[in-house]
PDB file of N, CA and C in Angstrom:
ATOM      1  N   UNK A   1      86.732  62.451 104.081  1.00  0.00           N
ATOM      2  CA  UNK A   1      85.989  63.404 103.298  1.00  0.00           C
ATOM      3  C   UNK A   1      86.929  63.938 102.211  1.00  0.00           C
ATOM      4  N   UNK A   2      86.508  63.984 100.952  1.00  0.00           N
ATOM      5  CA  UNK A   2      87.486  64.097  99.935  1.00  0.00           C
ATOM      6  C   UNK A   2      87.264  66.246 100.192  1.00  0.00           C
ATOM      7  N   UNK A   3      88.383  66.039  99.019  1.00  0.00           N
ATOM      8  CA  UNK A   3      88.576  67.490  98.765  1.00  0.00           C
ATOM      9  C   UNK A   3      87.192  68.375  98.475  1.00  0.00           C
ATOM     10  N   UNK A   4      87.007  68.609  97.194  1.00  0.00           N
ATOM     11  CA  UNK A   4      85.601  68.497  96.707  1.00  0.00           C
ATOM     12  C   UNK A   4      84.328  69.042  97.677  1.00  0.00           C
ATOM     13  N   UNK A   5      84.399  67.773  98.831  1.00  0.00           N
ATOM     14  CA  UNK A   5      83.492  67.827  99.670  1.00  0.00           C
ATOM     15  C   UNK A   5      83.326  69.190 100.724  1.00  0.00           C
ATOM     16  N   UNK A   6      85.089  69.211 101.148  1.00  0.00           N
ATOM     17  CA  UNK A   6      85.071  70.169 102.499  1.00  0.00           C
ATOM     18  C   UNK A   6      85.310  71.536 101.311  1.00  0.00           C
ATOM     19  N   UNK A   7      85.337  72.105 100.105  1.00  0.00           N
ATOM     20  CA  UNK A   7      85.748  73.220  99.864  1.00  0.00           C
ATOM     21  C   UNK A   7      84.060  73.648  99.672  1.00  0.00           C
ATOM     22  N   UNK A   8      83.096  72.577  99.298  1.00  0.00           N
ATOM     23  CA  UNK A   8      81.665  72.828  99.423  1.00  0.00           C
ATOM     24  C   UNK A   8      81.341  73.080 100.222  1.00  0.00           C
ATOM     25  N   UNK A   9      81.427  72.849 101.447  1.00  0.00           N
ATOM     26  CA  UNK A   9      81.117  72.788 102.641  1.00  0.00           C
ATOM     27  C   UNK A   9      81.524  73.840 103.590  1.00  0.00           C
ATOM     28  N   UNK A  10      82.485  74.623 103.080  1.00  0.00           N
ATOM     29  CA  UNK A  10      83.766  75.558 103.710  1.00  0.00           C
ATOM     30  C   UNK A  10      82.669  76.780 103.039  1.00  0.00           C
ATOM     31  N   UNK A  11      82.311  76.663 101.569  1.00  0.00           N
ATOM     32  CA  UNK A  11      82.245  77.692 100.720  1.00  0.00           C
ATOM     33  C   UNK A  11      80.235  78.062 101.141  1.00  0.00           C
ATOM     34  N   UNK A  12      79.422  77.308 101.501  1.00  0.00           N
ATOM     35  CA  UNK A  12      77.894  77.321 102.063  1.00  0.00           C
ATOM     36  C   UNK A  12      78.423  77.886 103.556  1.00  0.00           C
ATOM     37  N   UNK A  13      79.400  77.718 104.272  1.00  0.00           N
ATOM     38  CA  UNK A  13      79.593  78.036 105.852  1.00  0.00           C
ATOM     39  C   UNK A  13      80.270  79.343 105.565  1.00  0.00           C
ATOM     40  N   UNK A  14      80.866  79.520 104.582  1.00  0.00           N
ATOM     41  CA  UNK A  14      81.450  81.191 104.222  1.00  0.00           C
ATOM     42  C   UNK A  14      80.393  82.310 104.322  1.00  0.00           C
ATOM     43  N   UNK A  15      79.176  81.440 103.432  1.00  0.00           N
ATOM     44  CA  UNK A  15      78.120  82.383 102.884  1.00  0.00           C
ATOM     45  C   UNK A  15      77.247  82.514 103.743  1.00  0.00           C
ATOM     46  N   UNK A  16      77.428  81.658 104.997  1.00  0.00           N
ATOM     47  CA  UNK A  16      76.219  81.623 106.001  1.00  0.00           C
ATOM     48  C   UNK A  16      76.783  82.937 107.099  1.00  0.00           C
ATOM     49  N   UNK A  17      78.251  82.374 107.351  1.00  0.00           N
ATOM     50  CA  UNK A  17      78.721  83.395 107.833  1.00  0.00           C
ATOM     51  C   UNK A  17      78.303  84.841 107.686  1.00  0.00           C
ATOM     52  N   UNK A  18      78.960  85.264 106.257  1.00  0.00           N
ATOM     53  CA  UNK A  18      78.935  86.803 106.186  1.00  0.00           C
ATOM     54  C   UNK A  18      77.802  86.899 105.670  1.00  0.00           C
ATOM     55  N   UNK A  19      76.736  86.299 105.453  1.00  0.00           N
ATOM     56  CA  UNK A  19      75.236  86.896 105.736  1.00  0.00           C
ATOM     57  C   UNK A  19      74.868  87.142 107.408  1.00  0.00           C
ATOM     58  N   UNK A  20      75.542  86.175 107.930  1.00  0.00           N
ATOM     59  CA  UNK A  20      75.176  86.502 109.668  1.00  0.00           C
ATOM     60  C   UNK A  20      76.219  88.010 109.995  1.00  0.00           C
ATOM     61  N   UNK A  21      76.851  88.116 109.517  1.00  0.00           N
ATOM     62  CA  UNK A  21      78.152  89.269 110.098  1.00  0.00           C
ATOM     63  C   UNK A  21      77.403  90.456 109.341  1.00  0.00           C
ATOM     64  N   UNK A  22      77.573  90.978 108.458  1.00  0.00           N
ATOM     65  CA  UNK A  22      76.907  91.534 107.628  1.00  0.00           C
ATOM     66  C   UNK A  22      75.453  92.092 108.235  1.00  0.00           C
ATOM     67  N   UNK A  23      74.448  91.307 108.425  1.00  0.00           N
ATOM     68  CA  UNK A  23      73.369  91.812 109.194  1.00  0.00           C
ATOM     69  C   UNK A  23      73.609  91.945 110.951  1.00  0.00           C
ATOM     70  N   UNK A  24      75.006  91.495 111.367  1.00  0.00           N
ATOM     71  CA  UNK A  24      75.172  91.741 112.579  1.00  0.00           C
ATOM     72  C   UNK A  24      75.937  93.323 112.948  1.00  0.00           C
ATOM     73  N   UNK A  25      77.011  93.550 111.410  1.00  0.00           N
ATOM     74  CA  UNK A  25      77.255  95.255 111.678  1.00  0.00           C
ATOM     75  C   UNK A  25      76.282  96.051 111.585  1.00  0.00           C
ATOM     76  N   UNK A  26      75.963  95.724 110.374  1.00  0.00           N
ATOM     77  CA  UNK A  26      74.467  96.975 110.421  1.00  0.00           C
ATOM     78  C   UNK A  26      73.967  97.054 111.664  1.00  0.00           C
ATOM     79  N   UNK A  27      73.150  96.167 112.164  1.00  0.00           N
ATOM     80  CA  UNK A  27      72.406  96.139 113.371  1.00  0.00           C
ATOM     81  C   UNK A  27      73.297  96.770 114.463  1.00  0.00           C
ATOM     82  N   UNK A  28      74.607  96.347 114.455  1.00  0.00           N
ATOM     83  CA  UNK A  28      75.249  97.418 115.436  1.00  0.00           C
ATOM     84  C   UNK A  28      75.347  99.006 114.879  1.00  0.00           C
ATOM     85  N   UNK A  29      75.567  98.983 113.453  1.00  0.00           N
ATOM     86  CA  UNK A  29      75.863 100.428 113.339  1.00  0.00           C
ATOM     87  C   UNK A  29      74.975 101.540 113.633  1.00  0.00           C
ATOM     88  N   UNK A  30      73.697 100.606 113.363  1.00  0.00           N
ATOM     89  CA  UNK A  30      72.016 101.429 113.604  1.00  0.00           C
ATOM     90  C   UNK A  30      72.384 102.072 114.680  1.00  0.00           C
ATOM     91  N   UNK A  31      72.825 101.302 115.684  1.00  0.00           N
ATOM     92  CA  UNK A  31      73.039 101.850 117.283  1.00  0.00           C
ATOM     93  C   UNK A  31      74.107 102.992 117.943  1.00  0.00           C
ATOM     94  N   UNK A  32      74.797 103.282 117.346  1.00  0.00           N
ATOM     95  CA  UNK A  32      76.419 104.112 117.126  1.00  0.00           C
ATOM     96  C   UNK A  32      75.381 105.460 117.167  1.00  0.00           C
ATOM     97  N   UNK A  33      76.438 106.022 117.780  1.00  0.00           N
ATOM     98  CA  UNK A  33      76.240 107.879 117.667  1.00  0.00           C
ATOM     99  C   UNK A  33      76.226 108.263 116.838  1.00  0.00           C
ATOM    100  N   UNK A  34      75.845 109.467 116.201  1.00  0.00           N
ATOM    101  CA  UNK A  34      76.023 110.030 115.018  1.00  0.00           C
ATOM    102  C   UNK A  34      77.323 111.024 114.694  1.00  0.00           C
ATOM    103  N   UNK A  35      78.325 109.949 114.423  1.00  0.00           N
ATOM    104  CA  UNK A  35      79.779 110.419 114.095  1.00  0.00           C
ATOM    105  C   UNK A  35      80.391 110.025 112.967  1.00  0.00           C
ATOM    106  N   UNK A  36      80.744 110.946 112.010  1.00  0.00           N
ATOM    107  CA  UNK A  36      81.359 110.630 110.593  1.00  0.00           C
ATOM    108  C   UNK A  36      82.973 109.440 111.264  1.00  0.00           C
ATOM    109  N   UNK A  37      83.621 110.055 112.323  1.00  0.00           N
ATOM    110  CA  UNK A  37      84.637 109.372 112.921  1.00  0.00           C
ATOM    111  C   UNK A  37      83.944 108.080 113.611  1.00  0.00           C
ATOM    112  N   UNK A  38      83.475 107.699 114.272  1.00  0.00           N
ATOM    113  CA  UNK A  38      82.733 106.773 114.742  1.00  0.00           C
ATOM    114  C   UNK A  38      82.714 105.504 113.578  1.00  0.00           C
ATOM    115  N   UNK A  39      81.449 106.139 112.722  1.00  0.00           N
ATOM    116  CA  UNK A  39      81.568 105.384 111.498  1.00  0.00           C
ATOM    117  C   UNK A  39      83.088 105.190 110.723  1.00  0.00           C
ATOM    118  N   UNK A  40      83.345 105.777 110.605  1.00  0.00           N
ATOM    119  CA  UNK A  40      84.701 105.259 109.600  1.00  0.00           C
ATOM    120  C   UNK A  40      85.832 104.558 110.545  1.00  0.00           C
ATOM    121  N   UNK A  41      86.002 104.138 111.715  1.00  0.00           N
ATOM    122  CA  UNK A  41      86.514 103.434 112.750  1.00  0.00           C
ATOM    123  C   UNK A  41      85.998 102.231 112.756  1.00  0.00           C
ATOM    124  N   UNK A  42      84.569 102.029 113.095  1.00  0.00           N
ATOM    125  CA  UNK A  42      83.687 101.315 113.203  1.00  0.00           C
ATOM    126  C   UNK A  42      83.714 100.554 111.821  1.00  0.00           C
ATOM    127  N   UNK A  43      83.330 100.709 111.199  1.00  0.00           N
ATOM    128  CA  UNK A  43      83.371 100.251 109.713  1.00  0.00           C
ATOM    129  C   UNK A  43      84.152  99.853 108.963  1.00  0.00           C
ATOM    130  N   UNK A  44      85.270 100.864 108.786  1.00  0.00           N
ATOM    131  CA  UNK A  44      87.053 100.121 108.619  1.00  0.00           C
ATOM    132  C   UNK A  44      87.400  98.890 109.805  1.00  0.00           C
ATOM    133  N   UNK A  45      86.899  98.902 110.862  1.00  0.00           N
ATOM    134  CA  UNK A  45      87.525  97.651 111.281  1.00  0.00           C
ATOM    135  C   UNK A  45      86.475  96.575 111.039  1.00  0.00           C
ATOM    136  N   UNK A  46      85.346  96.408 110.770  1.00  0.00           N
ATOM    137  CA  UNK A  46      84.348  95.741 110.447  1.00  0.00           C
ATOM    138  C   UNK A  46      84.797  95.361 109.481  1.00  0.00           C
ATOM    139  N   UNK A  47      84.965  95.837 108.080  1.00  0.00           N
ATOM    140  CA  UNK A  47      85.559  95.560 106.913  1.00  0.00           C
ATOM    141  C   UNK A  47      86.914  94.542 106.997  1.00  0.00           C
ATOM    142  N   UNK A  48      87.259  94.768 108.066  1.00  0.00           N
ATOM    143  CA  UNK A  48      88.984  94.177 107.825  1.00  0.00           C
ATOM    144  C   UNK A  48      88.238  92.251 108.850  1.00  0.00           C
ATOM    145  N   UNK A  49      87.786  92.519 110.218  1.00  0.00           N
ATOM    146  CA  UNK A  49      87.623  91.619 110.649  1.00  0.00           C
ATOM    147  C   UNK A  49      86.768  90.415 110.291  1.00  0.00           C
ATOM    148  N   UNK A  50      85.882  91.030 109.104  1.00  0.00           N
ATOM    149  CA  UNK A  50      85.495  89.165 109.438  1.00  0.00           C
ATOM    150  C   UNK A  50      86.240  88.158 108.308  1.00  0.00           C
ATOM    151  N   UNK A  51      87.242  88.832 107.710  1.00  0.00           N
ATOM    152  CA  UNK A  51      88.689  87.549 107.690  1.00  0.00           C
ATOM    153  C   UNK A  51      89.249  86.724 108.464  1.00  0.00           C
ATOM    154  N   UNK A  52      88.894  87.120 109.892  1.00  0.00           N
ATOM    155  CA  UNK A  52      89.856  86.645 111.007  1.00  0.00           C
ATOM    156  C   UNK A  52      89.313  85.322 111.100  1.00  0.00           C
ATOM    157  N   UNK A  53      87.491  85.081 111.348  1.00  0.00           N
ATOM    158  CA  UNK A  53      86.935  83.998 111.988  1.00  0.00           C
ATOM    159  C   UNK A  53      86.909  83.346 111.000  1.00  0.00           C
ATOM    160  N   UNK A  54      86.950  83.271 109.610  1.00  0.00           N
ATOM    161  CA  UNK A  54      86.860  82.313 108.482  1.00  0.00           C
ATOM    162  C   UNK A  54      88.545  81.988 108.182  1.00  0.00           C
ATOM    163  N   UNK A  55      89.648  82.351 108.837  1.00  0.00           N
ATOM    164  CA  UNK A  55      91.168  81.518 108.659  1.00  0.00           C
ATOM    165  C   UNK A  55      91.202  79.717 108.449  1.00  0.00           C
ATOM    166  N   UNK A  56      90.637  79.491 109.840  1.00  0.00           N
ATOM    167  CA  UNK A  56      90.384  78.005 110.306  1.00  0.00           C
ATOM    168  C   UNK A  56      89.658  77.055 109.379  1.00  0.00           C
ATOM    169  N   UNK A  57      88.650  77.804 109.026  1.00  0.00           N
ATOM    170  CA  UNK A  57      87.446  76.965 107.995  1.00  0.00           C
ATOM    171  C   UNK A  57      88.415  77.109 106.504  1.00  0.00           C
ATOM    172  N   UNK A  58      89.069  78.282 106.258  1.00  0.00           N
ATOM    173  CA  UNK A  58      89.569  77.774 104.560  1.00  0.00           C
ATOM    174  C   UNK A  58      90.310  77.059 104.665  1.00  0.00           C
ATOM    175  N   UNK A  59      91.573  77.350 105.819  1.00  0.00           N
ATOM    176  CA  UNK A  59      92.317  76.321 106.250  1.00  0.00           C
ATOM    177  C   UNK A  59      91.948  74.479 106.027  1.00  0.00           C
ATOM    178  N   UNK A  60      91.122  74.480 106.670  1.00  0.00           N
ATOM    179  CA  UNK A  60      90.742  73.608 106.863  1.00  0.00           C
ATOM    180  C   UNK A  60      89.969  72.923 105.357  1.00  0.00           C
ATOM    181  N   UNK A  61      89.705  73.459 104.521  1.00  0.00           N
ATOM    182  CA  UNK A  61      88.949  72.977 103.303  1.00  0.00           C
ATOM    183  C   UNK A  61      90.104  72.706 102.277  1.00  0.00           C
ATOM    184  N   UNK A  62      91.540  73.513 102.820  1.00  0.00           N
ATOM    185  CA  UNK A  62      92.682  73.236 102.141  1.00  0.00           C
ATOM    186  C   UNK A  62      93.310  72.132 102.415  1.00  0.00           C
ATOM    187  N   UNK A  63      92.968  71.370 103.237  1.00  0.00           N
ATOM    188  CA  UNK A  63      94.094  70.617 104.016  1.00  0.00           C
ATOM    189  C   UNK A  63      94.742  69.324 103.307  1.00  0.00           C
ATOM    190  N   UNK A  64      95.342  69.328 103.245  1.00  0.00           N
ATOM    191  CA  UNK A  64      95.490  67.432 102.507  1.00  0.00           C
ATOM    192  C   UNK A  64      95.223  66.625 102.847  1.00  0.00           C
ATOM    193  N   UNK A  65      94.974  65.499 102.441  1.00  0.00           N
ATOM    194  CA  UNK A  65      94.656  64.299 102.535  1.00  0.00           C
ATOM    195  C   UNK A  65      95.542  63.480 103.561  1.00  0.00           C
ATOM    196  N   UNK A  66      96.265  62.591 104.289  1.00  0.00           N
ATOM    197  CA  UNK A  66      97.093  62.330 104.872  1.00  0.00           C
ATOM    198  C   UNK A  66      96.922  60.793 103.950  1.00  0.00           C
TER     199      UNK A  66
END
C-alpha cells in the first residue's frame, strides 16, 4: 500500500474517530453532577486524551516503505 493510500485512510479513520469520541464525551458529560470542578477535570482530560488512541494509526500512515 503506497504512501498516499494509508495517510487517506489514517486521515477518514481520524475523522470517524473523533466524531465517535466527541459524541461519546458529551453523552458522558450529560451524565456528571453539576460541578464547575467536575467539569473542568472531566473535560481537560477529555481534551488531552483522545491523542492517545490515534498514536498507532498516524504512526502507522507514516511508516516507510521497506
Amino acid at each position: 500500500m503506497g504512501p498516499r493510500t494509508r495517510r487517506l485512510l489514517a486521515a477518514i479513520g481520524t475523522m470517524a474517530f473523533l466524531a465517535f469520541y466527541v459524541w461519546a464525551v458529551v453523552a458522558i458529560g450529560d451524565r456528571l453532577p453539576e460541578s464547575m470542578w467536575i467539569d473542568l477535570i472531566f473535560y481537560g482530560v477529555a481534551g488531552i486524551a483522545w491523542g492517545i488512541p490515534l498514536i498507532p494509526l498516524l504512526s502507522w500512515a507514516e511508516r516507510e516503505r521497506k
